[in-house]
Protein backbone atom coordinates (compact mmCIF):
# COMPACT_ATOMS: atom_id res chain seq x y z
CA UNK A 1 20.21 -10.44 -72.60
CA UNK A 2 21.05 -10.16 -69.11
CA UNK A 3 24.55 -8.87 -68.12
CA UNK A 4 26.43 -11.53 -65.73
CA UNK A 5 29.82 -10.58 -65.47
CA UNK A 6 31.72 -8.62 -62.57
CA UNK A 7 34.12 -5.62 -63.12
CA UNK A 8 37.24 -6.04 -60.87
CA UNK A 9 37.57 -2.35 -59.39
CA UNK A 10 40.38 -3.45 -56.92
CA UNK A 11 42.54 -6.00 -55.83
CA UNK A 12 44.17 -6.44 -52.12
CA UNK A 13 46.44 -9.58 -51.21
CA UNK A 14 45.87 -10.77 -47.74
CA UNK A 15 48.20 -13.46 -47.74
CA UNK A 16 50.87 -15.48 -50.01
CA UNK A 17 51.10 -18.57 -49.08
CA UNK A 18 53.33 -22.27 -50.01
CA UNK A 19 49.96 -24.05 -51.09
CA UNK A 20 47.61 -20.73 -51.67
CA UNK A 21 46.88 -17.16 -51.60
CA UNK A 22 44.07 -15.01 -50.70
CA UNK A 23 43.13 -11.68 -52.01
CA UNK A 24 39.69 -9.34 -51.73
CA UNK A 25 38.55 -7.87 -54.73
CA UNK A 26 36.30 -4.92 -54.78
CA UNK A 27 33.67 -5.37 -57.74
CA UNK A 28 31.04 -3.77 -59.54
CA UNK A 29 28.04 -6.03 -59.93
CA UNK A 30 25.86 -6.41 -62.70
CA UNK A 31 23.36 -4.05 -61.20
CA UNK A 32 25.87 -1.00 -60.63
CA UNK A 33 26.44 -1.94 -56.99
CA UNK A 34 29.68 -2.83 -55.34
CA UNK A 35 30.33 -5.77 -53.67
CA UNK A 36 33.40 -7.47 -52.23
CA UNK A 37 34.90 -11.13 -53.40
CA UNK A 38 37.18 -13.35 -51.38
CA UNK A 39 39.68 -14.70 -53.50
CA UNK A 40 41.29 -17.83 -52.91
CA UNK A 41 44.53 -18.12 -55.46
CA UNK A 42 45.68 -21.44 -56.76
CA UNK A 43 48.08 -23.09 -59.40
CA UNK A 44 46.03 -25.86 -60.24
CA UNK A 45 46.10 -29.49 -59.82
CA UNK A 46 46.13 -32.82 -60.85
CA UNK A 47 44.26 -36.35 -59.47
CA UNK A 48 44.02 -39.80 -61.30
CA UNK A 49 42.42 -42.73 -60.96
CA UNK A 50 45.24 -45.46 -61.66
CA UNK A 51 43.50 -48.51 -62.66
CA UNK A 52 45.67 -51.92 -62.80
CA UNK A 53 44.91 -55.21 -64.54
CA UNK A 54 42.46 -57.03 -61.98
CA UNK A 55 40.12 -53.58 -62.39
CA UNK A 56 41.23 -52.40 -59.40
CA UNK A 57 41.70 -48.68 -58.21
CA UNK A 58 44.89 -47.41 -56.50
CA UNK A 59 43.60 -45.29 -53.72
CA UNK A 60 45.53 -43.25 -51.24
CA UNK A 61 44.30 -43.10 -47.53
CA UNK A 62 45.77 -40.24 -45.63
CA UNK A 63 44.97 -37.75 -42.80
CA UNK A 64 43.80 -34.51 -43.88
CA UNK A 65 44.25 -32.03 -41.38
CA UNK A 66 41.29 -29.24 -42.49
CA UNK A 67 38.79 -31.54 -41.85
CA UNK A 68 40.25 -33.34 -39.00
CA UNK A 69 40.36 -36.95 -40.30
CA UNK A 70 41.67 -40.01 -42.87
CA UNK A 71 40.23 -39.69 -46.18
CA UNK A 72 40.61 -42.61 -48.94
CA UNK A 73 41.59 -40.75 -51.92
CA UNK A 74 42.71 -41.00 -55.20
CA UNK A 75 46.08 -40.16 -55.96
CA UNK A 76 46.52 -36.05 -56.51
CA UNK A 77 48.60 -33.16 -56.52
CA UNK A 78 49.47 -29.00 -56.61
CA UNK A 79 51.10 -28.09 -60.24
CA UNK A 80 54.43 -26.53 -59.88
CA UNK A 81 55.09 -23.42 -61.98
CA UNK A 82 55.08 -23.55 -65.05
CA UNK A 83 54.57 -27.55 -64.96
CA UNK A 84 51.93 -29.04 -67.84
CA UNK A 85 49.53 -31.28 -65.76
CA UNK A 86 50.45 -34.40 -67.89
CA UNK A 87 53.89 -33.88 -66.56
CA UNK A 88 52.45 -33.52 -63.18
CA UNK A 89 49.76 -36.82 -62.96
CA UNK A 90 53.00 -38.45 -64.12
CA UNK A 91 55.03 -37.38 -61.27
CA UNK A 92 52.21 -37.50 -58.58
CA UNK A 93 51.42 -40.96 -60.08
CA UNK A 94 54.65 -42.54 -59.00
CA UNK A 95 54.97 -40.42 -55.74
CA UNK A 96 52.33 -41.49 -54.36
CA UNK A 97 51.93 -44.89 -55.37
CA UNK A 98 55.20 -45.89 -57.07
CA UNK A 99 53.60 -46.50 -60.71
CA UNK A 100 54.23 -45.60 -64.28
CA UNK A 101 51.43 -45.95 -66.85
CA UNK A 102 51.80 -47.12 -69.66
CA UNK A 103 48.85 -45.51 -70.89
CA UNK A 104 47.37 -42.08 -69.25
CA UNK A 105 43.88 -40.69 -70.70
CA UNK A 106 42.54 -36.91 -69.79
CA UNK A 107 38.93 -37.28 -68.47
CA UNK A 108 38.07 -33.48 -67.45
CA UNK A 109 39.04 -30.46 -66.41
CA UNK A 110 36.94 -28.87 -63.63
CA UNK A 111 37.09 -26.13 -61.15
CA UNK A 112 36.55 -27.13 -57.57
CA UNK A 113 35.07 -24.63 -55.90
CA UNK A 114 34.99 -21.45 -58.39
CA UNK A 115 32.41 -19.54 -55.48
CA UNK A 116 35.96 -18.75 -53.88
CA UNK A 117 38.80 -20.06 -55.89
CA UNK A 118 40.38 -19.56 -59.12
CA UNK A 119 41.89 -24.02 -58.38
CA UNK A 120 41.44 -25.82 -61.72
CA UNK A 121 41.67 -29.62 -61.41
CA UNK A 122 42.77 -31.71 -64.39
CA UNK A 123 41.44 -35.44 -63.94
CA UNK A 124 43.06 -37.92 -65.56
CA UNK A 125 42.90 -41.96 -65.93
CA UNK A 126 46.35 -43.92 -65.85
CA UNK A 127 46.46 -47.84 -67.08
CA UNK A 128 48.69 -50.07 -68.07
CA UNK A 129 50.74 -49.66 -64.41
CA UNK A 130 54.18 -51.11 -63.62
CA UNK A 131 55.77 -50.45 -60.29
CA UNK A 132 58.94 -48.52 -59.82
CA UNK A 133 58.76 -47.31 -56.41
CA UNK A 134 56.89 -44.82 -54.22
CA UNK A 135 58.67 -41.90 -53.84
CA UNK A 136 56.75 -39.50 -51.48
CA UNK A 137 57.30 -36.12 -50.81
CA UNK A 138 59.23 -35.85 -47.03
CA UNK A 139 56.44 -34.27 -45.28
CA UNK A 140 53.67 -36.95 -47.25
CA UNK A 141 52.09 -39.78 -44.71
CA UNK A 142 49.77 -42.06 -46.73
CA UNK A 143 49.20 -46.14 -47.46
CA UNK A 144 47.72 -47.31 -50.77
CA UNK A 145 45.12 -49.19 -51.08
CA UNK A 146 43.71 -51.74 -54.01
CA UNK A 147 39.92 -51.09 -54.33
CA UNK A 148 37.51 -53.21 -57.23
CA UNK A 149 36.02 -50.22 -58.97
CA UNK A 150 32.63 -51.41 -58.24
CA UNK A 151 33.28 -51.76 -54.87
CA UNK A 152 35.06 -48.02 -55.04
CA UNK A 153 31.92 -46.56 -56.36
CA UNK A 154 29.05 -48.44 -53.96
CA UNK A 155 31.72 -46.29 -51.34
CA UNK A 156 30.56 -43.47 -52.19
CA UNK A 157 27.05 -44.07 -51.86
CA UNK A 158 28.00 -45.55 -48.51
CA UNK A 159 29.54 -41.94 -47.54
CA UNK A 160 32.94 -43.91 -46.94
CA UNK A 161 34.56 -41.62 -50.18
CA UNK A 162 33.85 -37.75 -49.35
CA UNK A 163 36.26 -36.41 -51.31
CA UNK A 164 34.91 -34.22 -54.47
CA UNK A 165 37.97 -34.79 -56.77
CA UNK A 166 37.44 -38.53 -56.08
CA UNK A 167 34.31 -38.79 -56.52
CA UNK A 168 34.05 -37.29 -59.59
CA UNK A 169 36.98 -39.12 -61.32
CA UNK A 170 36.03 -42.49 -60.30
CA UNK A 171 32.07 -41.99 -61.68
CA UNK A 172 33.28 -40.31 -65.16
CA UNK A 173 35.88 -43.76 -65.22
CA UNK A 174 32.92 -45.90 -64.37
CA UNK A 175 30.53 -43.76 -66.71
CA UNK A 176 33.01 -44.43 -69.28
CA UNK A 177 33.32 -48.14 -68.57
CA UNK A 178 29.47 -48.17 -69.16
CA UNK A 179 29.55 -46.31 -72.66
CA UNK A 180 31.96 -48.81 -73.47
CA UNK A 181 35.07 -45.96 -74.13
């Protein structure tokens, strides 16, 4: 069997940021060579697609400064230390849109871009939704907006959803819908 995996020879941090870090590693390759690896460092996050009783999808539009426009979005955020991600989809859940749910369900778990970053995204779907209030973060711009799932999902066909973590979550809730989960 082929060998894969990388040795880490050595580690430099670049930068420490708020949202993330970057570091170079030096590695050994499978082959004996040594190559270096840009590493972007991340705590992890959380998105969910909060679903209310009429089948519709509370999405977030907002500006998103890397890529120089308004995204629609679901709703999504960084894990603080130490923080479980069902506390966190909890918390980002009613900052962003001012909901509770009564019921939350874990779809996946994915990395979202592991060619450069070590960012794990937990995906989760909230029902059951009762209002108690947005509460966004001071420096958080955004409007919410009521989208049928259906219509949410022809979207991204239409290339009016580009956002990965979006994307995925609201296929795997409409995948699910079709397997009758």
């Amino acid at each position: 069997m082929m060998k894969l995996t990388e040795k880490t020879i050595s580690s430099q941090m670049l930068h420490r940021g708020k949202v993330v870090s970057l570091r170079i590693d030096s590695v050994e390759l499978p082959n004996g060579k040594i190559a270096a690896r840009e590493v972007v460092e991340h705590s992890g996050a959380v998105a969910v697609v909060p679903i209310d009783n009429n089948g519709e999808v509370l999405m977030v539009r907002q500006y998103r400064h890397p890529v120089g426009k308004i995204l629609l979005e679901i709703p999504a955020g960084k894990l603080d230390p130490g923080e479980a991600p069902d506390d966190c989809v909890r918390r980002e859940l009613l900052e962003e849109t001012g909901m509770v749910a009564g019921k939350l369900s874990k779809l996946f778990s994915c990395y979202s871009t592991p060619g450069f970053s070590n960012e794990i995204l937990h995906v989760y779907l909230a029902e059951n939704l009762t209002y108690q209030g947005q509460q966004l973060d001071k420096d958080e711009f955004l409007k919410v907006e009521k989208v049928p799932l259906s219509k949410a999902v022809e979207m991204i066909s239409a290339g009016e959803i580009e956002d990965a973590k979006t994307i995925a979550g609201l296929l795997a809730v409409k995948t699910r819908e079709r397997s009758g989960d």
